[in-house]
C-alpha atoms as a PDB file:
ATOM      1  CA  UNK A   1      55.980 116.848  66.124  1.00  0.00           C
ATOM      2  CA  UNK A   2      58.800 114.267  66.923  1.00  0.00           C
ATOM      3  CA  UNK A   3      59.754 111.785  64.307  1.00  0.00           C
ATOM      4  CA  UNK A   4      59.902 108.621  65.849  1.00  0.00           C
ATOM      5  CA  UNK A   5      62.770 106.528  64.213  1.00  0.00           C
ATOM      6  CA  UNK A   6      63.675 102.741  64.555  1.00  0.00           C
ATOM      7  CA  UNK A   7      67.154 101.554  63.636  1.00  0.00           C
ATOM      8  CA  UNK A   8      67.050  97.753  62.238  1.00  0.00           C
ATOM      9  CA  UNK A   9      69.461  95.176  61.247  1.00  0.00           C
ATOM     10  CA  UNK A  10      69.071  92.690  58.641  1.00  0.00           C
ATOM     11  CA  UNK A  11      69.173  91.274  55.138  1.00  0.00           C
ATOM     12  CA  UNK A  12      68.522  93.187  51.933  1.00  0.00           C
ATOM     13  CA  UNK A  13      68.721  92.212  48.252  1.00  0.00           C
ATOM     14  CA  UNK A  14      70.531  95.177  47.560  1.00  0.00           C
ATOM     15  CA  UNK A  15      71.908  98.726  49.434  1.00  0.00           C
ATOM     16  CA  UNK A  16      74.577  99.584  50.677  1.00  0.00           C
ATOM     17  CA  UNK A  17      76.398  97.820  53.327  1.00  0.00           C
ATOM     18  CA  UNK A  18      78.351  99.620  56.438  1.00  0.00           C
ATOM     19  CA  UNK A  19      76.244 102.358  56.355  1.00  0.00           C
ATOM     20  CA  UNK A  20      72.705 103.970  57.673  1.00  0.00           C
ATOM     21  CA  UNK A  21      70.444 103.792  55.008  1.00  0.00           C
ATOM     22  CA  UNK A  22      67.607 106.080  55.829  1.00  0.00           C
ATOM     23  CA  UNK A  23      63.736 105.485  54.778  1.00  0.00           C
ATOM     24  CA  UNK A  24      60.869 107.086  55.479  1.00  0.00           C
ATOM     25  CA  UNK A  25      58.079 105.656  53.133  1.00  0.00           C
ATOM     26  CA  UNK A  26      57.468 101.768  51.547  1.00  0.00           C
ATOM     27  CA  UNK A  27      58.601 102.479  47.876  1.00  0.00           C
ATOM     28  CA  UNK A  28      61.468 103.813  49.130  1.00  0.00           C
ATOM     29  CA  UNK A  29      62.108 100.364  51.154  1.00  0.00           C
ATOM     30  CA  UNK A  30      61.473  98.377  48.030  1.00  0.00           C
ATOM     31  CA  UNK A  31      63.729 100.745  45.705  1.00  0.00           C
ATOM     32  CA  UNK A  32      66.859 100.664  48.087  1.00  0.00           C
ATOM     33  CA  UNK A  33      66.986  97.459  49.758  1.00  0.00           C
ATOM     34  CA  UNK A  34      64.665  95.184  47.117  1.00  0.00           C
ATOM     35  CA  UNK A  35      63.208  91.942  48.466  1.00  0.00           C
ATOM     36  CA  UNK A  36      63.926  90.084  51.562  1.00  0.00           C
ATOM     37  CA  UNK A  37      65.997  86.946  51.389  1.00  0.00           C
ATOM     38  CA  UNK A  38      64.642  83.559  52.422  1.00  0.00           C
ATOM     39  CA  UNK A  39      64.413  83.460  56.512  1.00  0.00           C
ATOM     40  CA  UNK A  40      65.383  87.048  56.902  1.00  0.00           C
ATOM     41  CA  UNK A  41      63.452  89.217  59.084  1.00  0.00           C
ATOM     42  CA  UNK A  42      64.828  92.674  59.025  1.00  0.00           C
ATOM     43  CA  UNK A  43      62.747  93.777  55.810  1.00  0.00           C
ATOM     44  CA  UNK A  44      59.693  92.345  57.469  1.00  0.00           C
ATOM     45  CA  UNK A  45      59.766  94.294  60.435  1.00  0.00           C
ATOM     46  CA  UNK A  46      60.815  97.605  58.236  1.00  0.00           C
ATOM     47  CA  UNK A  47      57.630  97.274  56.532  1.00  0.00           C
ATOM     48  CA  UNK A  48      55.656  96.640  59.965  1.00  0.00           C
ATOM     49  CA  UNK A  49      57.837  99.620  61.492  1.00  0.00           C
ATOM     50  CA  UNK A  50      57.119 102.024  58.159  1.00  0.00           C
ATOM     51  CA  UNK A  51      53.022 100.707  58.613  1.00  0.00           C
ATOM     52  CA  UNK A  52      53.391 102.570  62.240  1.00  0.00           C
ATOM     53  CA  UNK A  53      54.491 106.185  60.924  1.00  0.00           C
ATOM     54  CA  UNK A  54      57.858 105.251  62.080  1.00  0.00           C
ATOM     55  CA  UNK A  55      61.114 105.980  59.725  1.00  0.00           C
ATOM     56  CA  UNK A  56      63.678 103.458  59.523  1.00  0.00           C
ATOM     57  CA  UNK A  57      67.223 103.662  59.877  1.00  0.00           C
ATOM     58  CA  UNK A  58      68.189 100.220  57.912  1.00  0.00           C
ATOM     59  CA  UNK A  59      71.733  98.349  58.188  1.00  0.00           C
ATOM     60  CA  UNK A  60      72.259  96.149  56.139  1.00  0.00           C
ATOM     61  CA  UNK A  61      74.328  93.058  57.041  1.00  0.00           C
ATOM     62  CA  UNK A  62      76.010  90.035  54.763  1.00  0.00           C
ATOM     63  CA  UNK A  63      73.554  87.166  56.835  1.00  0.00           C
ATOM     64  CA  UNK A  64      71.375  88.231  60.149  1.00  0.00           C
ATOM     65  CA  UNK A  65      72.748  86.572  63.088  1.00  0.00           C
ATOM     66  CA  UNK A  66      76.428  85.640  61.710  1.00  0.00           C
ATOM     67  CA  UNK A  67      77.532  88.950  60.792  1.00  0.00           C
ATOM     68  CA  UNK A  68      79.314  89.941  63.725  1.00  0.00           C
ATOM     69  CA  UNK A  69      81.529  92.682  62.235  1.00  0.00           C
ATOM     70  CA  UNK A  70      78.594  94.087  59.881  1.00  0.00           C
ATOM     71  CA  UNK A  71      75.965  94.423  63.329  1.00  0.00           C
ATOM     72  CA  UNK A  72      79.472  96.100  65.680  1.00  0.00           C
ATOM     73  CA  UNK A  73      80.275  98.560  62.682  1.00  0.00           C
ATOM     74  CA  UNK A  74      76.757  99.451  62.375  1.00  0.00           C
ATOM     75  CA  UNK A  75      76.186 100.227  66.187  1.00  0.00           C
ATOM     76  CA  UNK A  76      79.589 101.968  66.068  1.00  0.00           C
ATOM     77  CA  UNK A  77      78.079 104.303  63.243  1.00  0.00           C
ATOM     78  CA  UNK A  78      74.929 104.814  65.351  1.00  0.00           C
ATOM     79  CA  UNK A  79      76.918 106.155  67.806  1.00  0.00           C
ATOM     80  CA  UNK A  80      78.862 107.925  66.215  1.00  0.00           C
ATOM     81  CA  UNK A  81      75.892 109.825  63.560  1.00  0.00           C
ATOM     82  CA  UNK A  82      75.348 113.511  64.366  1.00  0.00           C
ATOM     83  CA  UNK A  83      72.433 113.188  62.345  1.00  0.00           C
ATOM     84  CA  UNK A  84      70.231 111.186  65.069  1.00  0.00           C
ATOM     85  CA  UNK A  85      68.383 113.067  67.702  1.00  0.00           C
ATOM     86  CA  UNK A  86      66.452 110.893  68.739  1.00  0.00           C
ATOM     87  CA  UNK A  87      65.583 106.892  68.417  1.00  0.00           C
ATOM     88  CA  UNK A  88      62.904 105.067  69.062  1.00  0.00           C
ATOM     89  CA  UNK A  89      64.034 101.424  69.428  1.00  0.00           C
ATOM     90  CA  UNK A  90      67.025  99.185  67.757  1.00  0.00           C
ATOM     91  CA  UNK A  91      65.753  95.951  66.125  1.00  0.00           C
ATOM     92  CA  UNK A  92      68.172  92.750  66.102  1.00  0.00           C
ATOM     93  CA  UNK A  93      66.006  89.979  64.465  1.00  0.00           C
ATOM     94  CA  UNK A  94      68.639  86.679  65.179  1.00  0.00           C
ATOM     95  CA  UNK A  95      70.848  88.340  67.056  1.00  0.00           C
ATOM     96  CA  UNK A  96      71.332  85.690  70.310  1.00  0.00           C
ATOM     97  CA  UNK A  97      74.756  86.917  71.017  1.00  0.00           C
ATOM     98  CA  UNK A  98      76.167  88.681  73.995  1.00  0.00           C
ATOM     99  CA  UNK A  99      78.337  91.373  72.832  1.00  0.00           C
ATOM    100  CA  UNK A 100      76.093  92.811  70.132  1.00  0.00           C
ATOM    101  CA  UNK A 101      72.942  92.724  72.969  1.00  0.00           C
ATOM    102  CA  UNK A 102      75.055  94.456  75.015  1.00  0.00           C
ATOM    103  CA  UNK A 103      76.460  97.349  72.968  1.00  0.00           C
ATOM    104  CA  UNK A 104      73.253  97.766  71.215  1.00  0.00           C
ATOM    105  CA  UNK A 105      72.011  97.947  75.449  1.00  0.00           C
ATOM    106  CA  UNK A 106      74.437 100.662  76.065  1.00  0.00           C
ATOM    107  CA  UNK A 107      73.329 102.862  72.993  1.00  0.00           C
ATOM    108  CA  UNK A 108      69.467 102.215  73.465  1.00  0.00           C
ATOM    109  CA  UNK A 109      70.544 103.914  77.242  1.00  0.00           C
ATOM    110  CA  UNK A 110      72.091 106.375  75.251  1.00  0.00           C
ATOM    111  CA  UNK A 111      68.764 107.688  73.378  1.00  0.00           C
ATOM    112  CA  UNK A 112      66.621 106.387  76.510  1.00  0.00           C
ATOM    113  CA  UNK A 113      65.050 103.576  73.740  1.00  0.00           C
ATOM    114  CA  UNK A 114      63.932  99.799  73.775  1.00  0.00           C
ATOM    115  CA  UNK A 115      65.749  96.725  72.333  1.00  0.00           C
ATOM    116  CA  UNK A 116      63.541  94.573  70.087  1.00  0.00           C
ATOM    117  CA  UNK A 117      64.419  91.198  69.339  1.00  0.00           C
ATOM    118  CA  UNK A 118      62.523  87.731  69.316  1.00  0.00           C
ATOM    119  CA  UNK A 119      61.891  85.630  72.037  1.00  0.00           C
ATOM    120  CA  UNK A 120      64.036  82.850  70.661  1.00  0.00           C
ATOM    121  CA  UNK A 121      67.065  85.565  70.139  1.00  0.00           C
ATOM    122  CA  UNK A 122      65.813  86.654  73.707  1.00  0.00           C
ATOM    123  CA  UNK A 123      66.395  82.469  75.246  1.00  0.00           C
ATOM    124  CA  UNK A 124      69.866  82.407  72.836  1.00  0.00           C
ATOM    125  CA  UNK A 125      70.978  85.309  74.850  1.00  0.00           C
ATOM    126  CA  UNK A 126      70.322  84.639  77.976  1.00  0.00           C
ATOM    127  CA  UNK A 127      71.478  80.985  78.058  1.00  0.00           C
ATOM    128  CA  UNK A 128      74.120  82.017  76.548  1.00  0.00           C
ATOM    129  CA  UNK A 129      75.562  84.985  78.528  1.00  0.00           C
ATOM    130  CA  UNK A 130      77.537  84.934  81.690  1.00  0.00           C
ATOM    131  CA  UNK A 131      75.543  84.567  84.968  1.00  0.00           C
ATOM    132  CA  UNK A 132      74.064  87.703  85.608  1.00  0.00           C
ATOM    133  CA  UNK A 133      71.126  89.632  88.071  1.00  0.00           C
ATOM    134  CA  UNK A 134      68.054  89.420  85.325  1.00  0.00           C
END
């Protein structure tokens, strides 16, 4: 049976940051990473990915969507982990910008996975990025 895994960015009241912090089940969620701060999504759509049988791979960054060095380190360690066969999907709740999109892009070719973000992140990007072929 494949284990379907989902790597996601976001806020945490505690872990560890610049590194892949692993979870498989809900308690473990709450005893590593604690409650979500106010306006943060990334624990909200860990529990949501945990509900689906799907383990997380959470990194945790200072403040979603400003933390430009804490989301590039983290997709340099996904790329770099010897650890992960396979991944489902990369979550970037309020990410808008360009550069992160598009690295995160090149590693979701990488393990033939999806990009999940929000439709507002999705209209951030895109008015946002240089004229392209959509």
């Amino acid at each position: 049976m494949m284990c379907h895994k989902v790597a996601l960015f976001g806020e945490a009241q505690r872990g560890e940051f610049q590194s892949l912090l692993f979870i498989s089940c809900l308690p473990t969620l709450v005893d590593t990473l604690g409650h979500p701060p106010e306006g943060s999504y990334g624990l909200h759509f860990a529990v949501q990915t945990l509900l689906f049988r799907q383990d997380v791979i959470y990194i945790r960054v200072q403040e979603e969507g400003l933390s430009v060095r804490d989301y590039m380190h983290g997709l340099y360690l996904l790329r770099k982990a010897d650890n992960i066969k396979t991944l489902s999907a990369i979550c970037l709740p309020g990410i808008g910008n360009a550069e992160i999109i598009e690295t995160a892009t090149e590693i979701c070719h990488h393990f033939r996975s999806i990009l999940i973000t929000t439709e507002g992140d999705f209209y951030d990007y895109l008015t946002s990025a240089p004229s392209k072929n959509f």
